[in-house]
Each structure stands twice: as structure tokens, then as C-alpha cells.
Protein backbone atom coordinates (compact mmCIF):
# COMPACT_ATOMS: atom_id res chain seq x y z
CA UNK A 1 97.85 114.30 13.71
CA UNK A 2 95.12 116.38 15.82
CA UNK A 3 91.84 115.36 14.27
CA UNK A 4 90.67 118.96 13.41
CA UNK A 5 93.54 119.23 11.39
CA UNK A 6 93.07 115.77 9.94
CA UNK A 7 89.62 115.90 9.50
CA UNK A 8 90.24 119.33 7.24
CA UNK A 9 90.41 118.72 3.40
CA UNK A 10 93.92 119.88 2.31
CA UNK A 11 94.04 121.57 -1.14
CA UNK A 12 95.57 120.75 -3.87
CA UNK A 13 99.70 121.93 -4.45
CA UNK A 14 100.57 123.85 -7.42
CA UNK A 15 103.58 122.43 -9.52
CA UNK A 16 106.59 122.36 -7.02
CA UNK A 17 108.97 125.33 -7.94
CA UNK A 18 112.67 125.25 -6.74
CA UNK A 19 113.24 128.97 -7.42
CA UNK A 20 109.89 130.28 -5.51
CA UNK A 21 110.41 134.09 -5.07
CA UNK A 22 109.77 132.83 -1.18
CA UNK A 23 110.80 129.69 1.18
CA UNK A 24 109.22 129.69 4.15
CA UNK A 25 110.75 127.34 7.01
CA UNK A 26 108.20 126.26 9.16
CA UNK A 27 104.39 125.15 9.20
CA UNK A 28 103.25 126.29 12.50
CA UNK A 29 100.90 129.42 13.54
CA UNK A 30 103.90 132.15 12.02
CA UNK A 31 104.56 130.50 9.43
CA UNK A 32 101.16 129.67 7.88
CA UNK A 33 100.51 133.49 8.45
CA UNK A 34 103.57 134.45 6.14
CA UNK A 35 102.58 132.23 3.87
CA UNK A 36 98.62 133.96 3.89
CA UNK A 37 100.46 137.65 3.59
CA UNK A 38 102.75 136.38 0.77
CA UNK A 39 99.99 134.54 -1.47
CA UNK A 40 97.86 137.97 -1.23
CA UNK A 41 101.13 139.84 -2.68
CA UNK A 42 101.18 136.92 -5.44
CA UNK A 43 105.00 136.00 -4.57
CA UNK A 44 105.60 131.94 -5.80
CA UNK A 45 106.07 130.84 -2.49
CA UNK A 46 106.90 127.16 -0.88
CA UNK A 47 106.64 126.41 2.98
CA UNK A 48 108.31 123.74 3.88
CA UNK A 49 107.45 121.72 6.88
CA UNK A 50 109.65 118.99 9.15
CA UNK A 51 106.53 116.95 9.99
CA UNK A 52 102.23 117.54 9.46
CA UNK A 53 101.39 121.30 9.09
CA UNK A 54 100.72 122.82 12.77
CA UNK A 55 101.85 119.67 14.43
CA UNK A 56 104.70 120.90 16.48
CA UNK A 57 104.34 124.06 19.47
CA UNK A 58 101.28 125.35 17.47
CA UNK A 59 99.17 122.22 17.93
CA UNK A 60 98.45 122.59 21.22
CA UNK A 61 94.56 123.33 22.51
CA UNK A 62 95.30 126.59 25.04
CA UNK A 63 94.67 129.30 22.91
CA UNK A 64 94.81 132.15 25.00
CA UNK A 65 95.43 135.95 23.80
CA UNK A 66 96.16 138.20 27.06
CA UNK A 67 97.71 141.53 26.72
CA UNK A 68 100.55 142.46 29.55
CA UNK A 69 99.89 144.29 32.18
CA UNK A 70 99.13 148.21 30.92
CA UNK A 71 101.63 149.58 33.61
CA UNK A 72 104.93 150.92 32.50
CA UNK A 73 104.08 150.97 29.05
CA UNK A 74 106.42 150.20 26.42
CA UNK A 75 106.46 150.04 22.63
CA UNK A 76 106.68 146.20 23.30
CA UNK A 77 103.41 146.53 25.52
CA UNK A 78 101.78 148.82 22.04
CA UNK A 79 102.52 146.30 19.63
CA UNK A 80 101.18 143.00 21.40
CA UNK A 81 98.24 145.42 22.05
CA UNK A 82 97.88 146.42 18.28
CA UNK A 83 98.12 142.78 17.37
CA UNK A 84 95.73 141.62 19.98
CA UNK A 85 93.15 143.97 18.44
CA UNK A 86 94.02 143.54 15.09
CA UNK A 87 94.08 139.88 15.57
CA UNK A 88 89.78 139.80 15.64
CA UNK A 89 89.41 141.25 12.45
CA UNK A 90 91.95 138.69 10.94
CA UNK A 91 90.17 135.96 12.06
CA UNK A 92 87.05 137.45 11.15
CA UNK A 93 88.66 137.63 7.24
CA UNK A 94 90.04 134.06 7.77
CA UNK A 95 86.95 132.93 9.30
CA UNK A 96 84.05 134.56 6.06
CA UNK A 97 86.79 133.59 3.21
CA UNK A 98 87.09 129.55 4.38
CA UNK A 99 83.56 128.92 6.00
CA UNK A 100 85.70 127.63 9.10
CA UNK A 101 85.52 128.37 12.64
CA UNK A 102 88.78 129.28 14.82
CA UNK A 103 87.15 129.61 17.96
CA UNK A 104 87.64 132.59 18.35
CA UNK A 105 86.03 135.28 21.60
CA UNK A 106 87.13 138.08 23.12
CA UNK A 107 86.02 135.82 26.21
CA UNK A 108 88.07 138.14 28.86
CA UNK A 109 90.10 137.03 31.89
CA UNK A 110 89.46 136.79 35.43
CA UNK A 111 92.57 136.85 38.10
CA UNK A 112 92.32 136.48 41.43
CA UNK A 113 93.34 138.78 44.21
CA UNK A 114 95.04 137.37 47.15
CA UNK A 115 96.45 139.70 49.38
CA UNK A 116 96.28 143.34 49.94
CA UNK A 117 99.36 144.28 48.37
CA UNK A 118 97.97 142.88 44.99
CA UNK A 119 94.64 144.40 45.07
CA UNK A 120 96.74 147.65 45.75
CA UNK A 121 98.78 147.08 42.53
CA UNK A 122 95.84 145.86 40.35
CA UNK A 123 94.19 149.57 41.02
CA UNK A 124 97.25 150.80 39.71
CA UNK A 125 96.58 148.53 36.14
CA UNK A 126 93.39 149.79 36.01
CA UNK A 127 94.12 153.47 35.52
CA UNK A 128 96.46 152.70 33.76
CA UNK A 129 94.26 150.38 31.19
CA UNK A 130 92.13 153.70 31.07
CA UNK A 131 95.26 155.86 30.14
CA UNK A 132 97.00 152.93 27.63
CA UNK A 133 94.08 151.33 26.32
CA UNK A 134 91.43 152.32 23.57
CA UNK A 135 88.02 152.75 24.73
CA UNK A 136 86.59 150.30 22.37
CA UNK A 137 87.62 147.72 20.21
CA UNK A 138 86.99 148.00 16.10
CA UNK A 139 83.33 145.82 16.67
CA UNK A 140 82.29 148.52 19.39
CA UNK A 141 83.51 146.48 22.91
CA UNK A 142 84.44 148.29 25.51
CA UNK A 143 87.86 147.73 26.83
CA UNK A 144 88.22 147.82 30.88
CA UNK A 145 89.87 146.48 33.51
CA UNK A 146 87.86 146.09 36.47
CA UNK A 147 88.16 145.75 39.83
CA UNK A 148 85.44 142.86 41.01
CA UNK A 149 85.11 142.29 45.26
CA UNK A 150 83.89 138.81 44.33
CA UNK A 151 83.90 136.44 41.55
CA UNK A 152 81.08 136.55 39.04
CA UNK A 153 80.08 133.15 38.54
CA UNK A 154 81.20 130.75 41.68
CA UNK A 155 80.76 127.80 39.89
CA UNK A 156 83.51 129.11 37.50
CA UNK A 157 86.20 130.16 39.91
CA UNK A 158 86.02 129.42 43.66
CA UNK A 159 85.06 132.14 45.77
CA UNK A 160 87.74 131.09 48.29
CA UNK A 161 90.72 131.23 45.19
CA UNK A 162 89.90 134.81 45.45
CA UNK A 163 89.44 135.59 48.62
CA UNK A 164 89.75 138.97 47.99
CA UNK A 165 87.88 139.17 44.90
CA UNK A 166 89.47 139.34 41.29
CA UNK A 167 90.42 141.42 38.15
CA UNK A 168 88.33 141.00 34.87
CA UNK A 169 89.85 142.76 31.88
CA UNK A 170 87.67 142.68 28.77
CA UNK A 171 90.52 142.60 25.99
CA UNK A 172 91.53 139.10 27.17
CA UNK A 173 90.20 136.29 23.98
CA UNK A 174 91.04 133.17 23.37
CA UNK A 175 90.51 130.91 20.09
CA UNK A 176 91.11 127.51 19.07
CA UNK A 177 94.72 126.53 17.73
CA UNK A 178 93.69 123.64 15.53
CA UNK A 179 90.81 125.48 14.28
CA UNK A 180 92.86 128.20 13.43
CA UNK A 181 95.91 126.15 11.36
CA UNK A 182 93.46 123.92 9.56
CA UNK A 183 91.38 127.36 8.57
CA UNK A 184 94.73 129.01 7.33
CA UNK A 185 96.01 126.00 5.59
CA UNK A 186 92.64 125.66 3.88
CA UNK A 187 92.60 129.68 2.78
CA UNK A 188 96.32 129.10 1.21
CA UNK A 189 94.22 126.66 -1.53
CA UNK A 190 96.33 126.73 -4.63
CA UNK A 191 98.59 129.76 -4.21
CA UNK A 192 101.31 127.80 -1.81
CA UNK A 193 102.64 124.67 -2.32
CA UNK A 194 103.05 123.09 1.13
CA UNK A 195 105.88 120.27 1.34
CA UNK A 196 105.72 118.62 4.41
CA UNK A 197 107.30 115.77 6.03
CA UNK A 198 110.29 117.66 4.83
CA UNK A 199 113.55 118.74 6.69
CA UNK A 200 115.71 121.38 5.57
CA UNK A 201 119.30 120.03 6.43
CA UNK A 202 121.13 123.26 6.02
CA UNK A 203 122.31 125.95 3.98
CA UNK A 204 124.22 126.02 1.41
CA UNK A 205 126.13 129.15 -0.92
CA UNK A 206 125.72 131.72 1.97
CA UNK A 207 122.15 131.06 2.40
CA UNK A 208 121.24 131.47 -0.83
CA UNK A 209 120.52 127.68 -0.87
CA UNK A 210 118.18 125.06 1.01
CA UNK A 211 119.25 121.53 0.78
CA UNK A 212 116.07 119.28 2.00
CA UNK A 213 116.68 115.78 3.38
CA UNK A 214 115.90 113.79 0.21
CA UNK A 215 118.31 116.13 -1.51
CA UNK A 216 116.41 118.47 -2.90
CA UNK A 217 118.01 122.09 -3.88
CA UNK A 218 115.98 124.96 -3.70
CA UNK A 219 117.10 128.58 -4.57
CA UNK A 220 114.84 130.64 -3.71
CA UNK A 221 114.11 134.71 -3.70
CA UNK A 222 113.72 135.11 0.42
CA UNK A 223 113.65 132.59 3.05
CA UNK A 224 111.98 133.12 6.54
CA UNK A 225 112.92 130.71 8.84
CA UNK A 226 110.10 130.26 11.76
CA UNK A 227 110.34 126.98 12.38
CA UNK A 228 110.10 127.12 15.96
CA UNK A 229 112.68 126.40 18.79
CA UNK A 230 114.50 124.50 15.26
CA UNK A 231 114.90 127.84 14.19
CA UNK A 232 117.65 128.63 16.25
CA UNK A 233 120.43 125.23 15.41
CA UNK A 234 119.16 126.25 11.71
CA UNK A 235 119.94 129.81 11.95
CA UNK A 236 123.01 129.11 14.01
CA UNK A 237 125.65 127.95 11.15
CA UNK A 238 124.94 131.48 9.07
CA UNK A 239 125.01 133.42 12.44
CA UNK A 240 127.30 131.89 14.08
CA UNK A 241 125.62 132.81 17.68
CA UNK A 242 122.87 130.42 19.20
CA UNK A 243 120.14 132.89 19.51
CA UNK A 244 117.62 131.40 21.77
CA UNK A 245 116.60 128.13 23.03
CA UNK A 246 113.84 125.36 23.36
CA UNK A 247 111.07 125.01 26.47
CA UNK A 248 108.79 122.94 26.77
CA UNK A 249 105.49 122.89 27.87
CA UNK A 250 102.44 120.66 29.00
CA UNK A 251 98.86 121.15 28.83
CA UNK A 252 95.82 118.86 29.33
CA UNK A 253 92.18 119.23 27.41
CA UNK A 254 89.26 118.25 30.12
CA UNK A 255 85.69 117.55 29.51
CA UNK A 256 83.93 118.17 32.79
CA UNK A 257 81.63 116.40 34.51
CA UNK A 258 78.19 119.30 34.01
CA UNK A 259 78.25 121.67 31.05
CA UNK A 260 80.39 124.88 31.33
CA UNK A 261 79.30 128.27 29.99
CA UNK A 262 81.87 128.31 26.52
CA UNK A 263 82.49 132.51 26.93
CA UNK A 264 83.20 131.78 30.32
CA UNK A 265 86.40 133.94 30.55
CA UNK A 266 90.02 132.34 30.70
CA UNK A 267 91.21 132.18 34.47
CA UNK A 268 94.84 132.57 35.13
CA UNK A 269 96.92 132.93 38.52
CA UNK A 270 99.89 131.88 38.84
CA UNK A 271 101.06 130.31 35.56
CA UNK A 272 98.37 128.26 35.11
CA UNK A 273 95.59 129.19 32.40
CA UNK A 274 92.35 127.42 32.60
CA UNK A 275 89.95 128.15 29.14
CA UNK A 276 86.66 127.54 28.22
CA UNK A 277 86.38 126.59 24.21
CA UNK A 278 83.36 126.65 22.62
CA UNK A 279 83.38 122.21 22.22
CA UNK A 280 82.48 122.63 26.31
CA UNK A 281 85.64 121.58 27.10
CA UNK A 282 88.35 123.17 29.33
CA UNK A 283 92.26 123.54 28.30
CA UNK A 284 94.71 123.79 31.24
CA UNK A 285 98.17 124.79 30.69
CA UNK A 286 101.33 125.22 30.83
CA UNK A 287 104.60 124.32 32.32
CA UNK A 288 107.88 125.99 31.66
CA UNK A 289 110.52 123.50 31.72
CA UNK A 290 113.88 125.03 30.27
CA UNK A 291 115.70 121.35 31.62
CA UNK A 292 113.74 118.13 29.73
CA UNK A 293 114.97 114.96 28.98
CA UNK A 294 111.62 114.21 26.57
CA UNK A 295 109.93 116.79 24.20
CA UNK A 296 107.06 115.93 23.62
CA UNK A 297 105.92 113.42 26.70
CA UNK A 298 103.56 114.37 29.76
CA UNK A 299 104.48 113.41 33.35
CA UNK A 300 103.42 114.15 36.90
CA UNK A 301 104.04 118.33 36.40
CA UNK A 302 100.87 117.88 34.20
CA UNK A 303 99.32 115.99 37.41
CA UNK A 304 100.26 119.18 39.46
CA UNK A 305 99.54 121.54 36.82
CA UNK A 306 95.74 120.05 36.59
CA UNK A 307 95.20 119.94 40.28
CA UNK A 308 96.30 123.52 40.99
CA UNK A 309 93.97 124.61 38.23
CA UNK A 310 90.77 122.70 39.83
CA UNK A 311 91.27 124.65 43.34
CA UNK A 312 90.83 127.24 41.08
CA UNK A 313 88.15 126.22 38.71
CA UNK A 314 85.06 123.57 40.73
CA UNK A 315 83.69 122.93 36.95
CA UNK A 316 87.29 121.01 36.85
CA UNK A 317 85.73 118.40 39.51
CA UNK A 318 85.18 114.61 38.10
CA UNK A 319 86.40 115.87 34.73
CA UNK A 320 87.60 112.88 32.13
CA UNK A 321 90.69 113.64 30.33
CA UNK A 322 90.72 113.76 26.63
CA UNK A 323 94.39 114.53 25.55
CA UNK A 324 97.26 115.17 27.22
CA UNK A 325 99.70 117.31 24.98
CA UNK A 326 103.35 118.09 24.99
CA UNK A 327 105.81 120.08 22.90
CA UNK A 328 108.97 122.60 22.67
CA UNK A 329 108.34 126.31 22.50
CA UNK A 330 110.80 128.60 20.69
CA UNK A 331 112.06 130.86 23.59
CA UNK A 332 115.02 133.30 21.55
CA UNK A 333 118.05 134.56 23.34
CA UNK A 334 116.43 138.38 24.00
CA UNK A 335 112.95 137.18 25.37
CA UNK A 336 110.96 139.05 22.98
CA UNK A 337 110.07 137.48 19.80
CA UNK A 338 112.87 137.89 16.77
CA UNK A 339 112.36 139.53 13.60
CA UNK A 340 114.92 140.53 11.32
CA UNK A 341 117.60 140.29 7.96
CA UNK A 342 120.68 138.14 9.26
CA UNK A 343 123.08 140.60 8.49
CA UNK A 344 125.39 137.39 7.40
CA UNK A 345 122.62 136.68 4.56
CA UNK A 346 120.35 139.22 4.18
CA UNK A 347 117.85 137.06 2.12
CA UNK A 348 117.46 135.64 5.01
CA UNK A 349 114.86 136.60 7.66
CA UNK A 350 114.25 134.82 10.93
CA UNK A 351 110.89 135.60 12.28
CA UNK A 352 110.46 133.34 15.30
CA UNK A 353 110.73 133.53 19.57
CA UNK A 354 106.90 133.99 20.12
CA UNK A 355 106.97 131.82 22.97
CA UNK A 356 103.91 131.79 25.14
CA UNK A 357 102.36 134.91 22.75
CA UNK A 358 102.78 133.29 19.70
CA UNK A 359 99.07 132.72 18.08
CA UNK A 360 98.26 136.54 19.77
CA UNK A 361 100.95 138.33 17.75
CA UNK A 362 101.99 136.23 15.00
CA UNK A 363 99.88 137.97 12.27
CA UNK A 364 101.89 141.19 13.19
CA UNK A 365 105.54 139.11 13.49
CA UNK A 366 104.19 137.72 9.20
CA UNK A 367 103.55 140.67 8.30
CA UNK A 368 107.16 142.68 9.63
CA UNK A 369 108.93 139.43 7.68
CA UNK A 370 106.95 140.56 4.37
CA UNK A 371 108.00 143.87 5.02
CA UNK A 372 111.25 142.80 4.82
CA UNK A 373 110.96 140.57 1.91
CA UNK A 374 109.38 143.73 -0.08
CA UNK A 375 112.71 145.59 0.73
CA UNK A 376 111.19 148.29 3.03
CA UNK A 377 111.63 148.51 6.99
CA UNK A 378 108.91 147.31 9.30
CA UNK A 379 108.24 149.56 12.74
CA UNK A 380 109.09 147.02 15.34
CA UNK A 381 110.12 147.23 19.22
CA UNK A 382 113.65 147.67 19.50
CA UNK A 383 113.57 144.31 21.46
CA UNK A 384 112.47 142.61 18.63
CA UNK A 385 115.05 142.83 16.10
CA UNK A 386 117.76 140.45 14.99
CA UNK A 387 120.49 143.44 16.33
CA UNK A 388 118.53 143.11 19.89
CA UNK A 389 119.29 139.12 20.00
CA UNK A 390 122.40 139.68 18.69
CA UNK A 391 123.58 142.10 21.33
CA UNK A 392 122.97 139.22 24.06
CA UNK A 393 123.87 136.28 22.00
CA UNK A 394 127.17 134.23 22.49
């Protein structure tokens, strides 16, 4: 179990109901967030959870929230941007009501510039940040993306990684994924009871039914299944369609050599992310490996993964490794995260596909699922809904 998660006091369950007006499926970053939205509407609600709460894809160390490019924008591009902004005063709620830190900054993100033909596109993002982007955030930041002809701090990224210079954009945050589970369980306190070490085997009476692995019946109101890259094989028997798939991903957690500035802001080229936390140590991450033979084991891409991020990063140099860290992200069928009724079992809602976005949106994905449980229709990106996966599903 990750020790910030360990270390947290878990409350107390209320008496275990097996006709909650909600099930949730799933104890990672989405579902711990449904299970926030659904205690504040007072709905008797269990969330049931294969292994430890936030121990699968969520309980990782990256932690980076970085909005897509603001070029041919798209309601997809408006609602990760919504939720990326929304997201701080969230956490900020999370953060007063529990006395816990996330981790959280709105640290920015430097990328470097290689070739003209980039440097000629990034000019291109930058108007359009000005057109697609607010001016400011809620707490008074301005939002920008700059053009810089050399890197700020050379001691952070190389000078000769960006040979010709780099882009900062000043929406870019990151926050701490353990931080952020253990501070969500703890702000659930009585209101959820959270069963864990438990595996829903399947569904029974057309959904309307959750038979656990020690036999267990519940029959509940709703059930939101976001349990992950599991979603899908659950989801699969009521839809009859395999809407998306598991990949995995590695990342290490570094503590260099010389203390690092902690809002130091997240450097990414290329696939690889290297972020500052405020412990003063450095994440790297991630692989995408679609073929795998083991889940949740590191090998030599991690090796590569780490030495491509310290040509980029010299505070990277003589760094001692702390934890290596492997798991399966839930990657659905459409690319976009999932959201929607199964039109097979309506009472059921799958709410699950963040991917690599996940912690940045998954407030917004909780609160479209409660929507849905209340009976009324959530505004969501075409891409996102359960008749979008559908369409491209087998």
C-alpha cells in the first residue's frame, strides 16, 4: 500500500447496506470523486473496491494536469479546460474541509523547441491560448502561453534540450496522487461505506444486481462502474461490445542528488513528463505499452524512460531511486473518456476511459455520472458518451 495512503487514518464505515440508493465500482481517483458528489446529495451509497482504495492506475506519483494544445478548439478541448480550472478550487474545498495537503500548484509547463518548424507552430498555440483561454484563473493568475528564446532556469532543463528555446504555459499544475486519494477518502468520513478487498464477479437480473466474490448480493438504486481498465470485461456481459482496453504504464519517483526548486514547472517533450512535487523529489513518467505480458512490473523501458528524461532535466544527475511504479490505465474504445446510461441497463452508468487525463478531469467525469443518477442530462462532448464508444465498438 503507498505509505501516504497507509499512513492516513481511515474512518469509520456506517452499517453495510445492500440496497444503497448508489454502488459505486471502483476506488480509484473517479470513483472516490463520485462517491464525494453523492455523500453531499445524501444518497446511501457503497463503493466497492477490488483491492486497497487508490491502489490500482490512481496510485501512481506523476500527477500532472496539462490542458491540450488551444489550436483547433473543440468542445472536448472546453471541457478538459473547464475541469482543469475548476479542478483548483476543488482541491482547495478538499484541501480546508480535511486539513490535508494534495500537492497541489498551478506549477506550469515548460516544452522545448527543437526545430524551426515547431517554434513556427507553437506561435500559432499562442494566439490561439489568447483567443481560447480566459485571461485569468478564479484566484487572479494570469493564463499565457509564452514564447521563451531560452530556458529560465538551466539547472532545470538543459539549455542544449532546447536549443531553440521553449514554451511555458501558465495553466499547466500538477498535484500529488496519493495525497489527493488519502484526502478524499478521509473527507467521505461516515457518509460512505467503503468495502474493499472486494470483487464484484458480475451482474446479475439485468444489472439490477451485484454479486461480490464472497457472495454477497447487493441491489442497489444506481451503479457506476469506474473501475478502471476492469471496467470494460465488467461492462462487457450487459453490453455485449468490449468498449476499450488496458495500457500500461511505468513511472519512477527520484530524489536528486542537490535540492530542486518544488514549483519548478513540469517539463514534457516527447512523452516523457518530468515533475517537481513539493517532498523535493522528481516523478518521471510514462510509457504506453498497449502489448504487456506483466501489469504491474518495471523493466528496462523505465531505464530508457529515466535516461531520456535526465538529458532533459541535469537536477536528474546522481539521483537515488525511491520507487519504481507500474500499473494498467483504462484506455476506452473511442479515446476520450466514457460517460453514459448503458442503454441495455439504464441503472447502470459507466464513467471511466480517463487515461493519461484522469486526476485533471475526473471531478467533471463524477459529477456528469451524478447527473445521471439524479435523472437529468449532463452537457458532455459528443465524444464522451456511451453512444460515441458504442459507434466504434465491436
Amino acid at each position: 500500500m503507498p505509505p501516504s495512503l497507509k499512513d492516513a487514518p481511515a474512518s469509520p464505515n456506517p452499517p453495510f447496506p445492500l440496497t444503497p440508493d448508489l454502488a459505486i465500482i471502483g476506488g480509484g481517483i473517479v470513483g472516490l470523486w463520485c462517491a464525494r458528489y453523492a455523500a453531499d446529495l445524501g444518497l446511501s451509497t457503497v463503493l466497492i473496491e477490488k483491492g486497497g482504495i487508490g491502489q490500482g492506475a490512481s496510485g501512481g506519483f506523476l500527477g500532472a494536469l496539462m490542458p491540450h494544445q488551444p489550436i483547433a478548439w473543440s468542445p472536448v478541448k472546453a471541457f478538459q479546460l473547464d475541469a482543469l480550472l475548476s479542478l483548483e478550487t476543488e482541491i482547495a474545498q478538499l484541501q480546508n474541509q480535511t486539513g490535508m495537503s494534495c500537492g497541489y500548484l498551478r506549477c506550469g509547463r515548460l516544452i522545448p523547441t527543437r526545430t524551426e518548424k515547431k517554434r513556427k507552430q507553437r506561435e500559432t498555440w499562442q494566439a490561439a491560448a489568447i483567443e481560447n483561454w480566459p485571461a485569468r484563473t478564479a484566484a487572479g493568475l494570469a493564463l499565457e502561453w509564452r514564447l521563451l528564446e531560452a530556458t529560465p532556469d538551466p539547472t532545470w532543463l538543459l539549455p542544449g534540450a532546447a536549443p531553440l528555446g521553449c514554451e511555458f504555459d501558465t495553466l499547466s499544475a500538477r498535484l500529488h496522487p496519493r495525497k489527493t486519494i488519502a484526502a478524499l477518502r478521509r473527507s467521505l468520513q461516515q457518509q460512505v461505506y467503503l468495502r474493499e478487498n472486494s470483487l464484484v464477479e458480475r451482474f446479475e437480473d439485468g444489472g439490477r444486481s451485484l454479486i461480490l466474490d464472497d457472495g454477497t448480493r447487493l441491489s442497489p438504486g444506481h451503479v457506476i462502474v469506474t473501475a478502471g481498465h476492469r471496467s470494460f470485461d465488467l461492462l462487457r456481459p450487459l453490453s455485449v461490445r468490449r468498449l476499450g482496453r488496458g495500457v500500461k504504464g511505468q513511472a519512477a519517483l527520484l530524489q536528486p542528488a542537490c535540492q530542486i526548486d518544488p514549483s519548478s514547472p513540469i517539463i514534457y517533450f516527447g512523452g516523457v513528463y518530468v515533475i517537481a512535487h513539493d517532498s523535493g523529489r522528481i516523478a518521471v513518467g510514462s510509457t504506453s505499452e498497449s502489448d504487456f505480458s506483466s501489469p504491474d512490473s518495471t523493466d528496462h523501458k523505465l531505464d530508457d524512460l529515466i535516461s531520456r528524461a535526465t538529458e532533459l532535466c541535469p537536477a536528474l544527475e546522481g539521483s537515488r531511486m525511491v520507487e519504481r511504479w507500474a500499473a494498467v490505465r483504462p484506455n476506452a474504445i473511442g479515446r476520450h473518456p466514457m460517460i453514459g446510461r448503458l442503454p441495455e441497463a439504464p441503472h447502470v452508468i459507466a464513467c471511466t476511459g480517463g487515461y493519461k487525463i484522469s486526476f485533471g478531469i475526473a471531478h467533471k467525469m463524477a459529477g456528469a455520472a451524478l447527473r445521471l443518477v439524479g435523472g437529468s442530462t449532463p452537457e458532455l462532448p459528443a465524444g464522451f458518451t456511451l453512444e460515441a464508444h458504442y459507434a466504434c465498438a465491436d
